[in-house]
Protein backbone atom coordinates (compact mmCIF):
# COMPACT_ATOMS: atom_id res chain seq x y z
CA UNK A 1 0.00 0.00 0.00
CA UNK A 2 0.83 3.63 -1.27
CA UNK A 3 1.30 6.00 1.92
CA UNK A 4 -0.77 8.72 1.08
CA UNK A 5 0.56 11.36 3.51
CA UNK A 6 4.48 11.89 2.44
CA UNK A 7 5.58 14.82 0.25
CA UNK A 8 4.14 13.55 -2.99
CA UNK A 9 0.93 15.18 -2.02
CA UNK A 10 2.99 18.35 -1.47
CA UNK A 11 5.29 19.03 -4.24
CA UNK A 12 6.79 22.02 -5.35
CA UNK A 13 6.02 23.86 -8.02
CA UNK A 14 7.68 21.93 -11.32
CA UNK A 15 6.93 18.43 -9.93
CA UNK A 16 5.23 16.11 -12.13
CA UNK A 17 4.39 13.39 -9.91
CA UNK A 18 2.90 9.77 -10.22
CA UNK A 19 1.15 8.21 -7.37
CA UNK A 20 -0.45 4.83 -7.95
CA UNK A 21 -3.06 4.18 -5.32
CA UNK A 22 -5.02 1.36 -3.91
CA UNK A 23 -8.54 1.92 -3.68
CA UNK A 24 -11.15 4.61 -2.99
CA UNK A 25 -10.52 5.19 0.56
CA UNK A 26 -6.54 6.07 -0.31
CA UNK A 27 -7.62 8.08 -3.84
CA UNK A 28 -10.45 10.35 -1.46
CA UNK A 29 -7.36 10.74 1.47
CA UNK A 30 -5.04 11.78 -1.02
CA UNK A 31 -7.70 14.09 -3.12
CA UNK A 32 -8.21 15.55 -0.06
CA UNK A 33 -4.64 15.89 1.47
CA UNK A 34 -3.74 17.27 -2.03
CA UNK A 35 -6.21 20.09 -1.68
CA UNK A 36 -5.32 21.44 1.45
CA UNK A 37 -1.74 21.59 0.82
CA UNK A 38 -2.48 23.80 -2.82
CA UNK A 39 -4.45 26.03 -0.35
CA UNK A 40 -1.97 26.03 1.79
CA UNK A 41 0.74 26.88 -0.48
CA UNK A 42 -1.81 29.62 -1.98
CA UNK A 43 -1.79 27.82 -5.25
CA UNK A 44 -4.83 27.31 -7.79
CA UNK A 45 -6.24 23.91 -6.98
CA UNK A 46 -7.27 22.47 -10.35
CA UNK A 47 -8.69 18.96 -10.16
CA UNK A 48 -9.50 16.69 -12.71
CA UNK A 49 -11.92 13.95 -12.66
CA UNK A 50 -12.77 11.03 -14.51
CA UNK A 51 -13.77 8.05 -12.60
CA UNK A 52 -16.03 10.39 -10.72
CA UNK A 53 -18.11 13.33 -12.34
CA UNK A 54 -16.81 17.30 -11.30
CA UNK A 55 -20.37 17.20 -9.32
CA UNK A 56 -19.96 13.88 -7.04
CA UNK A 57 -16.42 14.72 -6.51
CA UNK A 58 -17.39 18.19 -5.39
CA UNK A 59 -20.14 16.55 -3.25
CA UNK A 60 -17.89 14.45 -1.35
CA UNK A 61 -14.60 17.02 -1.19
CA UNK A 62 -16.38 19.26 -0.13
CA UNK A 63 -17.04 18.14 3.43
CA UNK A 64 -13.56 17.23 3.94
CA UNK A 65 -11.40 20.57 3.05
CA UNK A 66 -11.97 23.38 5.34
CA UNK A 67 -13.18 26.50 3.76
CA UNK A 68 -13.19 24.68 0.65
CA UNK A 69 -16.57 26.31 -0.63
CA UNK A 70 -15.38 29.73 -0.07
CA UNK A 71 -12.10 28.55 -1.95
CA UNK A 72 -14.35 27.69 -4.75
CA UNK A 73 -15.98 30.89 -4.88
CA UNK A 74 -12.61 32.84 -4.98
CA UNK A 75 -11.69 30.67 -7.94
CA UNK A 76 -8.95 28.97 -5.86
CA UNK A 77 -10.11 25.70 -7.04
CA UNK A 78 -11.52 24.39 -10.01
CA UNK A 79 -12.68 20.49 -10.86
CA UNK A 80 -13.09 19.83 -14.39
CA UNK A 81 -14.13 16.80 -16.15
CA UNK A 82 -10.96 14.90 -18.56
CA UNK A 83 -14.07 14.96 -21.29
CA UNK A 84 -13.17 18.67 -20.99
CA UNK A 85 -9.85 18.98 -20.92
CA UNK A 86 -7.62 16.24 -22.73
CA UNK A 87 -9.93 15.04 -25.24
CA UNK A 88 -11.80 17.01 -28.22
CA UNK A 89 -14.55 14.72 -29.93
CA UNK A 90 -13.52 11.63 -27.80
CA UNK A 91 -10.16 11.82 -29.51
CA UNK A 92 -7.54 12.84 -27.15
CA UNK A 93 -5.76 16.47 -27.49
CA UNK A 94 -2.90 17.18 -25.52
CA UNK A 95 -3.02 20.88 -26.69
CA UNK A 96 -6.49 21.95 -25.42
CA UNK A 97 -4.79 20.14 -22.24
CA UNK A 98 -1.90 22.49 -22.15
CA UNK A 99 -4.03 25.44 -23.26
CA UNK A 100 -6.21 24.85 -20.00
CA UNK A 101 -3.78 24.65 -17.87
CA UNK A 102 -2.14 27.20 -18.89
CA UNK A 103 -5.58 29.22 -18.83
CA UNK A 104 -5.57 28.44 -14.87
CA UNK A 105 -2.11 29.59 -14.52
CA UNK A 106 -3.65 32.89 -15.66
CA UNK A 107 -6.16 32.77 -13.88
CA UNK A 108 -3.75 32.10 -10.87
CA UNK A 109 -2.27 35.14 -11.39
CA UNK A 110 -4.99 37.30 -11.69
CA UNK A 111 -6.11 36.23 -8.12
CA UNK A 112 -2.58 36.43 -6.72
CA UNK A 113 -1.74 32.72 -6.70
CA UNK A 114 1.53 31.81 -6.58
CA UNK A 115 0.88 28.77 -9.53
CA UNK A 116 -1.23 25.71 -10.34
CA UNK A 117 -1.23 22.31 -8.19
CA UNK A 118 -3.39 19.88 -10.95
CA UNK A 119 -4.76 16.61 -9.49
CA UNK A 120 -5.28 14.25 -12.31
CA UNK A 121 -7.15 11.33 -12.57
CA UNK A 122 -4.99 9.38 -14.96
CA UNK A 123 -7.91 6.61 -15.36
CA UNK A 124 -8.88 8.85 -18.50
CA UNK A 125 -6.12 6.66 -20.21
CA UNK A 126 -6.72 2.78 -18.98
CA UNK A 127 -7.69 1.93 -22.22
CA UNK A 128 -4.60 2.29 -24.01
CA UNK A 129 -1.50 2.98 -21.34
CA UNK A 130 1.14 3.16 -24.41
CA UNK A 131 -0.56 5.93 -25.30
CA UNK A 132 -0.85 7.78 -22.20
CA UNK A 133 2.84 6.94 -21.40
CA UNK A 134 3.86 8.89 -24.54
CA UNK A 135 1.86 11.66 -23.15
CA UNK A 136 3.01 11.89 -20.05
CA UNK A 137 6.37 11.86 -21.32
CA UNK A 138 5.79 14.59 -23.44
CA UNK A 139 4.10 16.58 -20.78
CA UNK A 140 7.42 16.95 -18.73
CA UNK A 141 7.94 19.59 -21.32
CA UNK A 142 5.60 21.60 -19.33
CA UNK A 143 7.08 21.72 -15.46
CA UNK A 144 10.38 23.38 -16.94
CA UNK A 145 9.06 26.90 -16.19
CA UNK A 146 8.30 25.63 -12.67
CA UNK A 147 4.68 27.42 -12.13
CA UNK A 148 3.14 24.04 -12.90
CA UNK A 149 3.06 20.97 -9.79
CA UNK A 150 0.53 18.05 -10.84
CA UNK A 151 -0.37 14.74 -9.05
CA UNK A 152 -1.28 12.27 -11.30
CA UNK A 153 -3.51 9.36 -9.94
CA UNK A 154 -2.98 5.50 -11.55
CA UNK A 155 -5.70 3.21 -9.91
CA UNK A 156 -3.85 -0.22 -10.03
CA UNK A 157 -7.62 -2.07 -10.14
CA UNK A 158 -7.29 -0.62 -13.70
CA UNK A 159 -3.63 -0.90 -14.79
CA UNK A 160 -1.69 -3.68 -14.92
CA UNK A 161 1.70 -4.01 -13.17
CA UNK A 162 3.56 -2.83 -16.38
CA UNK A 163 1.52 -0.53 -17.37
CA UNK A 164 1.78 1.51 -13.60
CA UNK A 165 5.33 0.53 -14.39
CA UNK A 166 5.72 2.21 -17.28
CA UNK A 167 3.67 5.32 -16.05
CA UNK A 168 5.96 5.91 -12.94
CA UNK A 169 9.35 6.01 -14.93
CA UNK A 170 8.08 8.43 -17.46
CA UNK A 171 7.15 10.49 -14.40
CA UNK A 172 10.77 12.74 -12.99
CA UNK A 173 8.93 11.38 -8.85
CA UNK A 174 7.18 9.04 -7.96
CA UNK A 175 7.18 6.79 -4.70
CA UNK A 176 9.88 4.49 -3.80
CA UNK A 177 11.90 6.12 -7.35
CA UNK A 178 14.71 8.15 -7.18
CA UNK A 179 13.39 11.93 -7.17
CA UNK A 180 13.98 14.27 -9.88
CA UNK A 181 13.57 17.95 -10.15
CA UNK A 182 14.31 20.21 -13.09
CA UNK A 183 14.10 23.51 -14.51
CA UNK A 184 14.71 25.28 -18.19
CA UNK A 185 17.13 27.56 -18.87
CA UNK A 186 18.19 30.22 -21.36
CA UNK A 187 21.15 32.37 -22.43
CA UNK A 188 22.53 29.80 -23.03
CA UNK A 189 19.65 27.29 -23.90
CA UNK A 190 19.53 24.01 -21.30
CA UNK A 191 18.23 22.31 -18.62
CA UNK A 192 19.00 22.85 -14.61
CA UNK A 193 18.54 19.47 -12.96
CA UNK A 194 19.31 18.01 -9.15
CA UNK A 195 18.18 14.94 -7.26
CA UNK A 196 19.23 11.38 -8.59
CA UNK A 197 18.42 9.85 -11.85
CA UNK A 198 18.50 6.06 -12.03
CA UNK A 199 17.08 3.62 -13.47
CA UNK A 200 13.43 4.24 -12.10
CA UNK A 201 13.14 7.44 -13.61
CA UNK A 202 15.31 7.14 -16.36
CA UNK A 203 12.46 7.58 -19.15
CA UNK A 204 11.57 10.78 -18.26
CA UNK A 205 15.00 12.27 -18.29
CA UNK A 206 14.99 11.40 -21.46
CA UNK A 207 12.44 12.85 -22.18
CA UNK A 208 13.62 16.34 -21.21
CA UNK A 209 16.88 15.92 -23.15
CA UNK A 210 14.84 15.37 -26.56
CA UNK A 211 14.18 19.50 -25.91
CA UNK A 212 17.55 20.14 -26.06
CA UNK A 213 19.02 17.96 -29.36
CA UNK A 214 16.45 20.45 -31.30
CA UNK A 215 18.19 23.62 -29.73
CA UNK A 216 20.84 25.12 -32.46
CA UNK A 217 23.69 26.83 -30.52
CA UNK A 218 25.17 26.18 -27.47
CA UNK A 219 23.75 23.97 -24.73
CA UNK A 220 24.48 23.84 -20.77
CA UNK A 221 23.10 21.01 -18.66
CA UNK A 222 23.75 22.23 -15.14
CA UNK A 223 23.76 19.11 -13.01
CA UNK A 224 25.88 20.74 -9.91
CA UNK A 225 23.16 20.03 -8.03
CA UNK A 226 22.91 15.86 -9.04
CA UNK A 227 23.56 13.78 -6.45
CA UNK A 228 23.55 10.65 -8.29
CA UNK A 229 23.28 9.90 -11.98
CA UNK A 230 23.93 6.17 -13.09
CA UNK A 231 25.65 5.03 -16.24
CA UNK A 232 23.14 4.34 -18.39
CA UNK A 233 21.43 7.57 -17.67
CA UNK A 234 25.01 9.70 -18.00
CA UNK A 235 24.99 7.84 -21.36
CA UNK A 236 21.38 9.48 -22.53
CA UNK A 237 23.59 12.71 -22.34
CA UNK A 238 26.34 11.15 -24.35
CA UNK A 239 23.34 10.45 -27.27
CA UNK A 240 22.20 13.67 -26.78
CA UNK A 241 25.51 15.39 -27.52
CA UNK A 242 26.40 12.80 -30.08
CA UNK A 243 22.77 14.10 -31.99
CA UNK A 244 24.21 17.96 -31.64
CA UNK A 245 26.69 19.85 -33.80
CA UNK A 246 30.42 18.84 -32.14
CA UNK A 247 31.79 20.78 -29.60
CA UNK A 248 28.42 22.55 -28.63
CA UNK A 249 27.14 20.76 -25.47
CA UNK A 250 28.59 21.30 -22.15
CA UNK A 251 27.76 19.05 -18.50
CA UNK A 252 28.19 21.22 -15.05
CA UNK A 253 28.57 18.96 -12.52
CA UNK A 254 30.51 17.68 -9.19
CA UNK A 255 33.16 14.98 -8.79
CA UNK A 256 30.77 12.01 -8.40
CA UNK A 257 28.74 12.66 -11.75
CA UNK A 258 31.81 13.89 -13.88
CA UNK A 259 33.53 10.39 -12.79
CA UNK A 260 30.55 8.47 -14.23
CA UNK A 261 30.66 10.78 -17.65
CA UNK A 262 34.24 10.31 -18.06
CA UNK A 263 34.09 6.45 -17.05
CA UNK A 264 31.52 6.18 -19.92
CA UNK A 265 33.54 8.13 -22.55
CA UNK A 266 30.93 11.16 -23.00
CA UNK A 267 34.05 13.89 -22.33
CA UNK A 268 34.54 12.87 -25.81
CA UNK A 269 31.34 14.45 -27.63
CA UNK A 270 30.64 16.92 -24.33
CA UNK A 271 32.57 19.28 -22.25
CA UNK A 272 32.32 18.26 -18.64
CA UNK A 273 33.15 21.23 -16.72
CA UNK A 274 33.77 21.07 -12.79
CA UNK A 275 30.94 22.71 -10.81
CA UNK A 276 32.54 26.36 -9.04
CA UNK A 277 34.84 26.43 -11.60
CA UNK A 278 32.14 28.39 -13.62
């Protein structure tokens, strides 16, 4: 069993999160849990629904978060339906789901929130996980500016072992994975990222490199703040560099992860440059 109450149900802002769950009792605790915390944080609480209509789940909510109707008067928290948000004529559309999101985010800042904490019931995708693996992936694009946290919710009763599996490593945190945080960054283009990457999460750092091949200059992957990074993760950064014009692609980092790069050979197609020597 999931523990509901750890600091997956409080993320920062730019954590994309999967938390399987067991049951109705853990998915209401966490819902709830979830809620308070966005308030807390004096976020926009957007939740999205799917095994459960926006009314029921508002009936039974409710109840449980303090001052939660007044909340929903101020526009502090929104439920939505996934009919309304990631699909247009049953056919799902992972731009009207960015565009609403980012449409809360707006709406965020109009009422002086400080960002968006999205609850997601990923059930919207049982029906073909491949599918809503590649999404998720893909969505990791969107936590880079770091105004964005989201929970998504896997009901194991509906996905099978591989398919939760699957959803956790495309996901930078999840429970019992190595943890993951990252950040865009500009002048020069690249990516800020601490925590550990392993094999558990693997897939979605991946994912957040395939930004960076596309970028056409120069390219900085701070990592002075990675703990841990294991070989065959280092060795995504190696591809990625390999996939960029030579000489273009630089790694700053401490002792631990520049001994894994240079162990692995990528100080041949990247410059790995020590971290306070910048």
């Amino acid at each position: 069993m999931v523990h509901v109450a750890g600091s997956v149900l409080d993320p920062d802002l730019g954590d994309h999160v999967c938390l399987p769950f067991d049951g109705e009792r853990e998915r209401m605790t966490a819902t709830r849990l979830f809620t308070m915390n966005g308030l807390r944080r004096r976020t926009k609480v957007v939740i999205i629904t799917h095994a459960d209509s926006p009314e029921r789940t508002r009936g039974w909510l409710a109840p449980l978060v303090p001052g939660f109707a007044d909340a929903e008067s101020a526009g502090q928290i929104e439920i939505l339906g996934s009919s309304d948000t990631h699909f247009t004529d049953g056919r799902l559309d992972p731009d009207r789901m960015y565009a609403r999101l980012a449409g809360a985010h707006a709406r965020a800042r109009e009422h002086g929130r400080h960002g968006v904490y999205a609850l997601i019931d990923a059930s919207w995708g049982a029906g073909d996980a491949r599918e809503q693996a590649a999404f998720e992936a893909a969505a990791n694009e969107l936590f880079g500016e770091r105004w964005l946290a989201a929970v998504c919710q896997y009901d194991r009763r509906l996905f099978a072992r591989e398919a939760i599996d699957r959803a956790t490593s495309v996901h930078p945190i999840s429970p019992e994975q190595a943890l993951l945080r990252f950040a865009h960054t500009y002048r020069p283009a690249g990516l800020r990222v601490w925590g550990d990457i392993d094999l558990t999460n693997r897939p979605a750092f991946a994912s957040l490199l395939t930004r960076l091949e596309k970028e056409p200059g120069e390219v900085v992957v701070d990592a002075s703040g990675l703990d841990f990074i294991d070989a065959g993760s280092a060795q995504l950064l190696t591809v990625a560099a390999m996939a960029r014009p030579y000489g273009t692609t630089s790694v700053v980092c401490r002792d631990p992860v520049a001994r894994v790069l240079r162990l692995i050979g990528a100080d041949e197609f990247l410059a790995v440059r020590r971290a306070g020597d910048v």
